[in-house]
Protein backbone atom coordinates (compact mmCIF):
# COMPACT_ATOMS: atom_id res chain seq x y z
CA UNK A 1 -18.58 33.93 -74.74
CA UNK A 2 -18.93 30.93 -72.73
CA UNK A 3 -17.75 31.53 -69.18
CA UNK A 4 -16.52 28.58 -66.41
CA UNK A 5 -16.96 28.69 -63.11
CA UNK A 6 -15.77 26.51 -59.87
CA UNK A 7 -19.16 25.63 -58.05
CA UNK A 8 -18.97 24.13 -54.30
CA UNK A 9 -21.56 22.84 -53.13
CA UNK A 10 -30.60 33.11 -43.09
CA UNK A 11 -31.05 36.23 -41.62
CA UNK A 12 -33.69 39.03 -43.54
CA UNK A 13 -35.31 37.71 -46.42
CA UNK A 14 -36.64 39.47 -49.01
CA UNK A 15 -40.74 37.60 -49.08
CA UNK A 16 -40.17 37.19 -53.21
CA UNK A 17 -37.22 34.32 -53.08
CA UNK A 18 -37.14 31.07 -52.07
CA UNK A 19 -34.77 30.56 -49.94
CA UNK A 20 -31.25 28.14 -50.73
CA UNK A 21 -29.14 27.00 -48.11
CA UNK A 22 -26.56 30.19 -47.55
CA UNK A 23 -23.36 27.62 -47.59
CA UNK A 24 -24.94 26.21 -51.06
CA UNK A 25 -24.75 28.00 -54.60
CA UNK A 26 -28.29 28.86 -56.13
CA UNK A 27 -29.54 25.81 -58.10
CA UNK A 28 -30.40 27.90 -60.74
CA UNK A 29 -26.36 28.59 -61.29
CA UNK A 30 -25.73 25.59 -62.08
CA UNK A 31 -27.39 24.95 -65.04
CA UNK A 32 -27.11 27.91 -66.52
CA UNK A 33 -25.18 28.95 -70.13
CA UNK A 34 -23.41 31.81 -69.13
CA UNK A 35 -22.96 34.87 -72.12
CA UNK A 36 -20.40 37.50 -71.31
CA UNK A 37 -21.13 40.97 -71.93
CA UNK A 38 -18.77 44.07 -72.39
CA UNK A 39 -21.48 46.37 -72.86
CA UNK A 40 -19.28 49.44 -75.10
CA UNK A 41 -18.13 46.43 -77.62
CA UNK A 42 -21.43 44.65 -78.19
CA UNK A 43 -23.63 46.74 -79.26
CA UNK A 44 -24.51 50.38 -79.96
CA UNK A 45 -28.27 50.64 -79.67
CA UNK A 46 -28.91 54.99 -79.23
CA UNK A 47 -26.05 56.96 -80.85
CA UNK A 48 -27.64 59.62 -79.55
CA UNK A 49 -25.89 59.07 -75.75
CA UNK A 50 -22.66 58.19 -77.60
CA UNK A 51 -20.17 59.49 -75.04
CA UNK A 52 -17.98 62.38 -75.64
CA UNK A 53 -14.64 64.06 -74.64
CA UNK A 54 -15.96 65.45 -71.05
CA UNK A 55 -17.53 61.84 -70.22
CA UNK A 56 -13.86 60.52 -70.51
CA UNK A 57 -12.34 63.34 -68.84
CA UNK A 58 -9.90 61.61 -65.89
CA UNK A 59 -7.69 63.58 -63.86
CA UNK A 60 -5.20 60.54 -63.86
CA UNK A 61 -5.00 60.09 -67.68
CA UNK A 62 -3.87 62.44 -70.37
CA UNK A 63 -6.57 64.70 -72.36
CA UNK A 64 -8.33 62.93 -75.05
CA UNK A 65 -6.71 63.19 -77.96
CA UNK A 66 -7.65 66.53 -80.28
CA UNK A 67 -10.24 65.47 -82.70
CA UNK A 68 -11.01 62.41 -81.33
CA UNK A 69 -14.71 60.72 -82.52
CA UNK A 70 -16.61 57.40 -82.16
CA UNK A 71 -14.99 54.89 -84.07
CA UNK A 72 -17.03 53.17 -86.76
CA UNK A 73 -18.22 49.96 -86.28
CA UNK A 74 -17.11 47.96 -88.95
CA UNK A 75 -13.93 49.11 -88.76
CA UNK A 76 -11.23 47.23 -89.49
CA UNK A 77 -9.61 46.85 -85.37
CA UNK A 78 -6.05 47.52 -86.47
CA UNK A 79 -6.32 50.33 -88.98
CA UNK A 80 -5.30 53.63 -86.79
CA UNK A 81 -8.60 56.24 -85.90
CA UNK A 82 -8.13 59.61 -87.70
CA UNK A 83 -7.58 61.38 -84.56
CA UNK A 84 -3.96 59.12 -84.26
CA UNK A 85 -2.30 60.22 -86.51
CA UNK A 86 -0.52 63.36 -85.57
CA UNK A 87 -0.15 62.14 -81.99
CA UNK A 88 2.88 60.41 -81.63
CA UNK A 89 1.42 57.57 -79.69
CA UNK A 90 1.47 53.96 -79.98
CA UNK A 91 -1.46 52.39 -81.29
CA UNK A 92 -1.83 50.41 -78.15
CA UNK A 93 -1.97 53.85 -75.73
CA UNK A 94 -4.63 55.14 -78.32
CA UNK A 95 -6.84 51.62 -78.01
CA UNK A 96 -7.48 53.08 -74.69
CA UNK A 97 -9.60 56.07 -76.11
CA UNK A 98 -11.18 54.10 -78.51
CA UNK A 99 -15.11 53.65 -78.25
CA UNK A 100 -18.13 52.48 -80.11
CA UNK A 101 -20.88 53.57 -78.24
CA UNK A 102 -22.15 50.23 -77.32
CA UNK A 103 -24.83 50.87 -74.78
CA UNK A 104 -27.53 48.70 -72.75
CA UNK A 105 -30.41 50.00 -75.38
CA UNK A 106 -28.13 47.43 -77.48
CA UNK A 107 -28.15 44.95 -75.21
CA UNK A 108 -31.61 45.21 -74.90
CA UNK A 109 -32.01 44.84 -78.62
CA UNK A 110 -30.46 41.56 -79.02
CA UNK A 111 -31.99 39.91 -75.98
CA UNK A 112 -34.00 37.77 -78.67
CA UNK A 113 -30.83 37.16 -80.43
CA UNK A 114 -29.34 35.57 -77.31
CA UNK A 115 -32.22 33.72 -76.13
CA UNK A 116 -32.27 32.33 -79.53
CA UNK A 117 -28.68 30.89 -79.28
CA UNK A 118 -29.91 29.04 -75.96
CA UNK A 119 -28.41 31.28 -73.73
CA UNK A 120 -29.06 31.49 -70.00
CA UNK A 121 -27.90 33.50 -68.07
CA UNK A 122 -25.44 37.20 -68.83
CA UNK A 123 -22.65 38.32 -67.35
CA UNK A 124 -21.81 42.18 -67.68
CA UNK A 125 -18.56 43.65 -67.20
CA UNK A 126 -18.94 46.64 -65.48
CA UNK A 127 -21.74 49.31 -66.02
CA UNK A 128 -20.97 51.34 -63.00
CA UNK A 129 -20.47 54.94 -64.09
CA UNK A 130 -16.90 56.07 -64.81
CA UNK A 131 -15.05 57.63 -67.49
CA UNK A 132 -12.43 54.81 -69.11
CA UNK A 133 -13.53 52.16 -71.48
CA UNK A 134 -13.04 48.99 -69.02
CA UNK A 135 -15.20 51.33 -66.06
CA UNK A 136 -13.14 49.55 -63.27
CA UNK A 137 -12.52 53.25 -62.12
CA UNK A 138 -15.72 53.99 -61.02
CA UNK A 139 -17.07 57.86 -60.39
CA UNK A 140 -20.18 56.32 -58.81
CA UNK A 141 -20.85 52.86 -57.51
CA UNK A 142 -24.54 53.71 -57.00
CA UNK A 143 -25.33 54.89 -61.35
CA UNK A 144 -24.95 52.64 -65.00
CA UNK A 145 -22.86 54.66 -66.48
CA UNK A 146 -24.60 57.70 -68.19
CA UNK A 147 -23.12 56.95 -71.67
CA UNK A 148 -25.06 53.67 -71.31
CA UNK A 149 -28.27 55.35 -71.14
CA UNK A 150 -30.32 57.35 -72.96
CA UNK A 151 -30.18 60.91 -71.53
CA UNK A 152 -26.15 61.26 -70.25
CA UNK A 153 -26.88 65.22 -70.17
CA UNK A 154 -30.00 64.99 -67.79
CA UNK A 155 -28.05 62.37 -65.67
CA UNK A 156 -25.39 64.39 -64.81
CA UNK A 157 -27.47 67.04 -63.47
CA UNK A 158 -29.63 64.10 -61.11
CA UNK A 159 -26.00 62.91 -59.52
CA UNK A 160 -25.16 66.77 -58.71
CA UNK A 161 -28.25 67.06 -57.19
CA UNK A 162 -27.44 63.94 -55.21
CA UNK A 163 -25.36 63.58 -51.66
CA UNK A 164 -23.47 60.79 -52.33
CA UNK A 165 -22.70 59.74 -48.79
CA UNK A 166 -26.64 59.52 -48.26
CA UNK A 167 -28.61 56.73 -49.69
CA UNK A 168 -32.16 58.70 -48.62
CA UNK A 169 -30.66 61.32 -51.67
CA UNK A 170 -30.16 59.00 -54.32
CA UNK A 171 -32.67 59.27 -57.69
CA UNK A 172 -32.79 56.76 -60.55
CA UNK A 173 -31.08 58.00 -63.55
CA UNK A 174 -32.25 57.69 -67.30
CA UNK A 175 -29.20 55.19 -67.37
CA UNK A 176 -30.47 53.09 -64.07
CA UNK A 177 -33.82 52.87 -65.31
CA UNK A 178 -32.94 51.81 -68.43
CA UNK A 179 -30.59 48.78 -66.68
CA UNK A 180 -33.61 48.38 -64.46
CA UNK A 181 -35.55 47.80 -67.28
CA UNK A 182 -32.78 45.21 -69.38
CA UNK A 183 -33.00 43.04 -65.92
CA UNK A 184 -37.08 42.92 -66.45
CA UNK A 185 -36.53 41.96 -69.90
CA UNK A 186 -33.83 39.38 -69.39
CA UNK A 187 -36.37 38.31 -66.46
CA UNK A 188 -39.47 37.76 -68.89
CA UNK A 189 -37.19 35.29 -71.16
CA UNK A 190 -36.27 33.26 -67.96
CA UNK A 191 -32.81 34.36 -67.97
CA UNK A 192 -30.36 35.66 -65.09
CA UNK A 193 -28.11 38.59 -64.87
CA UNK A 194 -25.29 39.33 -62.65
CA UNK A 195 -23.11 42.83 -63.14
CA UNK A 196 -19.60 42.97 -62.30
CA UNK A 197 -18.22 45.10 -59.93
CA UNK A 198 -14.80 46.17 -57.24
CA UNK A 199 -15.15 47.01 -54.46
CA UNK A 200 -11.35 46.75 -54.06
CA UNK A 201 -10.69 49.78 -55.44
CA UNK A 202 -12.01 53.06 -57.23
CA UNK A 203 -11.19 55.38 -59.49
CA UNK A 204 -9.88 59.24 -59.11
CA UNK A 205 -13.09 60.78 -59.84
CA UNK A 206 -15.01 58.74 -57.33
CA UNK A 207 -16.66 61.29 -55.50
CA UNK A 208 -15.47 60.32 -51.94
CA UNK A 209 -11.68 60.52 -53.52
CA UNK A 210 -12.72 64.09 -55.00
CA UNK A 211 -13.50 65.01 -51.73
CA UNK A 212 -10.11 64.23 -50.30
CA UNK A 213 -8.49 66.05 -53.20
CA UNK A 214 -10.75 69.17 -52.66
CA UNK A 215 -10.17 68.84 -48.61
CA UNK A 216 -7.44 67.14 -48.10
CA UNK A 217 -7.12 66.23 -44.32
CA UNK A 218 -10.64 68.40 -43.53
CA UNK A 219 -12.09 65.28 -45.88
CA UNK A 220 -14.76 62.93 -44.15
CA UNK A 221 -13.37 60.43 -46.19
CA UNK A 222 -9.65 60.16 -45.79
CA UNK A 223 -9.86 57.38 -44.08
CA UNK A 224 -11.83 55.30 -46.61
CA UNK A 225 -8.23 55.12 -48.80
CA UNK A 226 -4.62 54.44 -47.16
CA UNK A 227 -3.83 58.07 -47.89
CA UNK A 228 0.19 58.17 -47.15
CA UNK A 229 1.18 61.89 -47.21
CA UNK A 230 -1.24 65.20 -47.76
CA UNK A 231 0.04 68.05 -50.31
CA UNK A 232 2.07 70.67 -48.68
CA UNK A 233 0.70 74.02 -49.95
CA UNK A 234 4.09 75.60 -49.14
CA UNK A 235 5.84 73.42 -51.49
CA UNK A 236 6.16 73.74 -55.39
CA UNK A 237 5.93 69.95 -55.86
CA UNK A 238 2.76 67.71 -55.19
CA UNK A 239 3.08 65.41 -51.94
CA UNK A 240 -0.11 63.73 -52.25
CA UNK A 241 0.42 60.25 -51.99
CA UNK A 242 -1.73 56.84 -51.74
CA UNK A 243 -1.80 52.98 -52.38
CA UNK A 244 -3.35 51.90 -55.57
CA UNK A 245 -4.61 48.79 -56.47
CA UNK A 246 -1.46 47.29 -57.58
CA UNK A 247 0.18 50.74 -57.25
CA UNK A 248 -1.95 52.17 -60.07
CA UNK A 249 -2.48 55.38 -59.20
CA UNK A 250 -5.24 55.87 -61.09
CA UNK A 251 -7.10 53.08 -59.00
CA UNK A 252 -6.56 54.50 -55.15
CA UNK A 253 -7.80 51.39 -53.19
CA UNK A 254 -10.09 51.06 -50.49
CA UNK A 255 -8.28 51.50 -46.96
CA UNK A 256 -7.86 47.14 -45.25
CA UNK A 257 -8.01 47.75 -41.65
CA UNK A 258 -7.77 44.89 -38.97
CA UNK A 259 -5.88 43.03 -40.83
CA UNK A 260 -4.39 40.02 -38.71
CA UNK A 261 -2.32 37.53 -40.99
CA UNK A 262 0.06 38.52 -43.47
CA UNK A 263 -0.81 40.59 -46.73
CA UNK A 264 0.77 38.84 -49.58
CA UNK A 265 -0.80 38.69 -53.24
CA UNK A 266 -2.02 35.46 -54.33
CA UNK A 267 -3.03 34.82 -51.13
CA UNK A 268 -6.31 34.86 -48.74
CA UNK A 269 -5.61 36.83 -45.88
CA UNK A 270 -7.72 37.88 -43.17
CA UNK A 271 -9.28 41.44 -42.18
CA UNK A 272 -11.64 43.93 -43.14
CA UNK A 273 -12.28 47.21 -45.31
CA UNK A 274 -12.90 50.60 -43.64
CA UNK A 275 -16.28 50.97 -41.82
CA UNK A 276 -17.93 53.97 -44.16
CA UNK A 277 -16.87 52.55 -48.07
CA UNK A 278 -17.70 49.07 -46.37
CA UNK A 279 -21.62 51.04 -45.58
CA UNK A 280 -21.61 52.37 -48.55
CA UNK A 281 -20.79 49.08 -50.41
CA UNK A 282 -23.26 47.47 -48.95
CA UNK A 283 -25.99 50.76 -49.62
CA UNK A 284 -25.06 50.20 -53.59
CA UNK A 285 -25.54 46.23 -53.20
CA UNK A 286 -29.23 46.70 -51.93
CA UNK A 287 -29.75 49.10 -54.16
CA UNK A 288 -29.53 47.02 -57.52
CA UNK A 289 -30.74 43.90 -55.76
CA UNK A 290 -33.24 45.13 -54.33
CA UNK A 291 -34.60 48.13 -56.34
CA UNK A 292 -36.68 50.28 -54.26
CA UNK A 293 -36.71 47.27 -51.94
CA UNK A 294 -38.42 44.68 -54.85
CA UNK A 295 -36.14 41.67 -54.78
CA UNK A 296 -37.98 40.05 -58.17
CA UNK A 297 -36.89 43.97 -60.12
CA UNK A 298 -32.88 43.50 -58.83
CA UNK A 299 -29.79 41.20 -60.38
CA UNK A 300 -29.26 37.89 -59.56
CA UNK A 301 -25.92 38.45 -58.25
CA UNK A 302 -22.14 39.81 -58.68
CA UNK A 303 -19.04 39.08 -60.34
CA UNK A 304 -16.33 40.41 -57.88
CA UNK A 305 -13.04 41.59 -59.45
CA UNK A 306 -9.36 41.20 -57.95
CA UNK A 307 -11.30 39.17 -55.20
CA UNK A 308 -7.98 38.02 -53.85
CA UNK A 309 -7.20 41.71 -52.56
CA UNK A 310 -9.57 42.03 -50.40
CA UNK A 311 -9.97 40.47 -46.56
CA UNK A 312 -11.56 37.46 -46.16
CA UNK A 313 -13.46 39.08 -42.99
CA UNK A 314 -15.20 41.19 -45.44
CA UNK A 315 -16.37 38.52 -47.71
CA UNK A 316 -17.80 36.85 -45.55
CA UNK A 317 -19.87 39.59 -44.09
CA UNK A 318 -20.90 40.58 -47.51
CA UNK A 319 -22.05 37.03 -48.29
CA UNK A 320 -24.42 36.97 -44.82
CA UNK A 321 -25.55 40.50 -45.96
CA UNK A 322 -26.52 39.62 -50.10
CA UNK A 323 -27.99 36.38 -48.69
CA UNK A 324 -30.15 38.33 -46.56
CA UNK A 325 -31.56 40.14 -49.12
CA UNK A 326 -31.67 37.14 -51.75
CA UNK A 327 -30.64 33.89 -51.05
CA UNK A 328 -30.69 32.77 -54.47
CA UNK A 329 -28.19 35.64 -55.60
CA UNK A 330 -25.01 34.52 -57.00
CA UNK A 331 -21.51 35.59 -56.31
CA UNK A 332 -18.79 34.74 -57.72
CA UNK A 333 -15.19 35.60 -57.52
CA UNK A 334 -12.18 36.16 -59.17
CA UNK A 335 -9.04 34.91 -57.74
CA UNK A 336 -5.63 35.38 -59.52
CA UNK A 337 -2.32 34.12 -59.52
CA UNK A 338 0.02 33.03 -56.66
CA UNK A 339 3.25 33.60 -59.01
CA UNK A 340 2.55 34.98 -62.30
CA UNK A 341 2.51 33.29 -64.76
CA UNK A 342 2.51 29.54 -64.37
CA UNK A 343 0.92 29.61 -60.33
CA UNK A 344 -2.33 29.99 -60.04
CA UNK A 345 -4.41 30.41 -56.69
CA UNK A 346 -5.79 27.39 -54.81
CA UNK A 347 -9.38 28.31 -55.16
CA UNK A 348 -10.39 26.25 -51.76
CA UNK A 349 -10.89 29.05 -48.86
CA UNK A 350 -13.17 30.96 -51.17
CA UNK A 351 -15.12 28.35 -52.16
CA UNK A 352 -16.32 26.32 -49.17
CA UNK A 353 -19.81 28.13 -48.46
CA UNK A 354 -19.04 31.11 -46.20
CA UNK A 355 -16.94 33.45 -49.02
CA UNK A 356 -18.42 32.71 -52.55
CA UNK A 357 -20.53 30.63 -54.84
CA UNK A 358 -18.12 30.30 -57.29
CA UNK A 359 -14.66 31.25 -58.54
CA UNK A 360 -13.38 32.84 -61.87
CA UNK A 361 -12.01 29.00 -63.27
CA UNK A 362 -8.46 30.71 -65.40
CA UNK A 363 -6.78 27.39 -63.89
CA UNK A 364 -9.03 25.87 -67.05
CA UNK A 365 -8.66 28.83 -69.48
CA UNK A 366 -4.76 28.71 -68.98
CA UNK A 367 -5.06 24.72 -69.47
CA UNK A 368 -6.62 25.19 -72.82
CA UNK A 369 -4.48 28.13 -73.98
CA UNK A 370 -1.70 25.87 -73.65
CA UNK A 371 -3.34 23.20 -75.57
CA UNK A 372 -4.53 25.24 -78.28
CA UNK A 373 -1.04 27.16 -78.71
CA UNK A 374 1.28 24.06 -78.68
CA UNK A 375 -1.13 22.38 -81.45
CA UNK A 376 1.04 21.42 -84.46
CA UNK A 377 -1.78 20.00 -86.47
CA UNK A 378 -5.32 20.42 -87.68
CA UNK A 379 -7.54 20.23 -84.28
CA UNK A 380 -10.24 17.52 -84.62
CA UNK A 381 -13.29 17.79 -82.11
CA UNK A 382 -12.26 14.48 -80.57
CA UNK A 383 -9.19 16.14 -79.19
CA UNK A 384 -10.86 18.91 -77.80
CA UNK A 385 -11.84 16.82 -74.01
CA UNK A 386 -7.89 16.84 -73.39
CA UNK A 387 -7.18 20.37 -73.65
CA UNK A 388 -10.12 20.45 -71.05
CA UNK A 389 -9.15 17.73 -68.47
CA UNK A 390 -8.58 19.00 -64.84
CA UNK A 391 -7.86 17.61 -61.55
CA UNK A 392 -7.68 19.16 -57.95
CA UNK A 393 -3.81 18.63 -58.08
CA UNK A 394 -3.07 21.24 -60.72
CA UNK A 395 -3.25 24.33 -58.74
């Protein structure tokens, strides 16, 4: 999958990089064919790490369905999974427990594949452990998923042994060594990787947000999420309340504090995140950029989802801090829509050397779904430019 981008045109540094101007993108970005990677749907490489009920177990979502099992692979995608049938759900709410057990031994298999086909550069959706399919709900910024490795069993029992909240505890994983070892390989063929994360939000097994459950206002971490009310014990019903990422309860977002212009979606606004998830943001960003403090062993940058959500005060302080530690690292955002469906965002502030390197470019995508859907005729490769033509006056 071909992905675009919007391009515009230092403190610490790592000894291993050559250093880029920090309001330029990498040169090597720009250059680059880009391969999009949803790592459960490309490829299943180990069935033995296949994941299993517990490893989807949310608190937020209902129980996975009774006699639920990895779907084939060749299956055809819209004939209903056994374990639908007696369920009385719609065959889009059972899509969600679907899986494959695509894992990043898979990737690593077809690395020669996509080499081959002139690829560049790969772009994972995210690996960070947590229990849905899409992993935007993370348990643990700082672990690949342990479904992804090779050893999900043993890597449980390293994060319990772990304090979160303290980098000095942390331990590589079967599942992080293994991603470790995908970015050497992906390395050796002279290709880049960048991983995909939020930092806008997390999900309700994240272990801070656990903590808060378990403690309630005793929690260290309350105020890392805009927590709105606390359970009251002497009450039948449940008063816990917080914000979610688009009031998704399932995705309690990280507490904006500071915040000086107004907060509207679609729109940049100024600000910052709370001091300790904004720490231990930046603790997980190291961490895979830097493994054990080796620059040329880390990513070559991030894909940052719902962008838009978060203050621009913190972008920029993230961009001085991941330049620090590589100035070639990429970054690239993803901005949305202004009014959904037909506005999308004016990609300017975030692009002009002090936020990101690049934008997610859907102001193209939409332009060419619209093309491709209105088409009444046979479409000829010579027609293809026009549903690609784009000026600075269409957002």
């Amino acid at each position: 999958m071909l992905i675009i981008f919007i391009l515009t045109t230092s403190p610490r540094i790592f000894p291993q990089i050559r250093a880029t101007s920090f309001n330029q993108p990498p040169e090597w970005s720009k250059n680059v064919i880009w391969y999009q990677i949803f790592v459960e749907r490309f490829y299943n490489g180990d069935p033995t790490n296949d994941p299993k009920p517990e490893n989807m177990y949310s608190s937020s979502a209902d129980p996975v369905p009774t006699g639920w099992m990895i779907t084939p692979w060749t299956q055809d995608w819209y004939k209903p999974d056994p374990w639908t049938t007696n369920n009385g759900k719609t065959f889009d709410y059972n899509l969600q427990y679907r899986r494959y057990g695509g894992d990043l031994q898979g990737v690593i298999d077809k690395l020669d594949y996509l080499s081959n086909l002139g690829i560049t550069a790969i772009y994972l959706n995210p690996i960070n452990d947590a229990p849905s399919l899409h992993k935007y709900d993370a348990r643990n910024f700082h672990h690949v998923d342990v479904n992804f490795g090779p050893d999900p069993k043993g890597d449980n029992l390293i994060i319990a042994s772990e304090n979160p909240a303290d980098p000095s505890t942390w331990k590589w994983t079967s599942a992080d060594k293994l991603f470790l070892k995908l970015v050497e390989l992906v390395h050796k063929r002279g290709m880049k990787i960048i991983v995909d994360y939020s930092w806008n939000h997390t999900g309700v097994e994240f272990w801070a947000f656990r903590d808060i459950v378990k403690n309630k206002e005793k929690s260290a971490f309350t105020d890392w999420y805009s927590i709105r009310s606390f359970d009251n014990p002497s009450t039948p019903q449940n008063e816990f309340n917080y914000k979610g990422w688009l009031n998704i309860q399932s995705l309690p977002e990280i507490k904006k504090i500071n915040i000086t212009t107004e907060r509207r979606d679609g729109l940049p606004y100024e600000g910052n995140i709370n001091e300790g998830a904004k720490k231990h943001i930046f603790d997980v960003t190291q961490r895979w950029l830097a493994p054990d403090g080796n620059v040329n062993k880390g990513i070559d940058g991030f894909r940052l989802d719902v962008a838009d959500q978060i203050p621009m005060g913190f972008w920029r302080d993230y961009r001085k801090f991941v330049k620090s530690i590589n100035p070639e690292a990429y970054l690239v955002g993803e901005i949305w829509w202004t009014k959904w469906p037909d506005e999308l965002m004016n990609p300017t502030p975030y692009v002009g050397g002090d936020v990101f390197d690049a934008v997610m470019f859907y102001q193209l995508i939409v332009r060419q779904n619209i093309s491709f859907q209105n088409q009444t005729f046979p479409l000829m490769p010579g027609s293809l430019p026009t549903a690609f033509n784009f000026s600075g006056t269409d957002y």
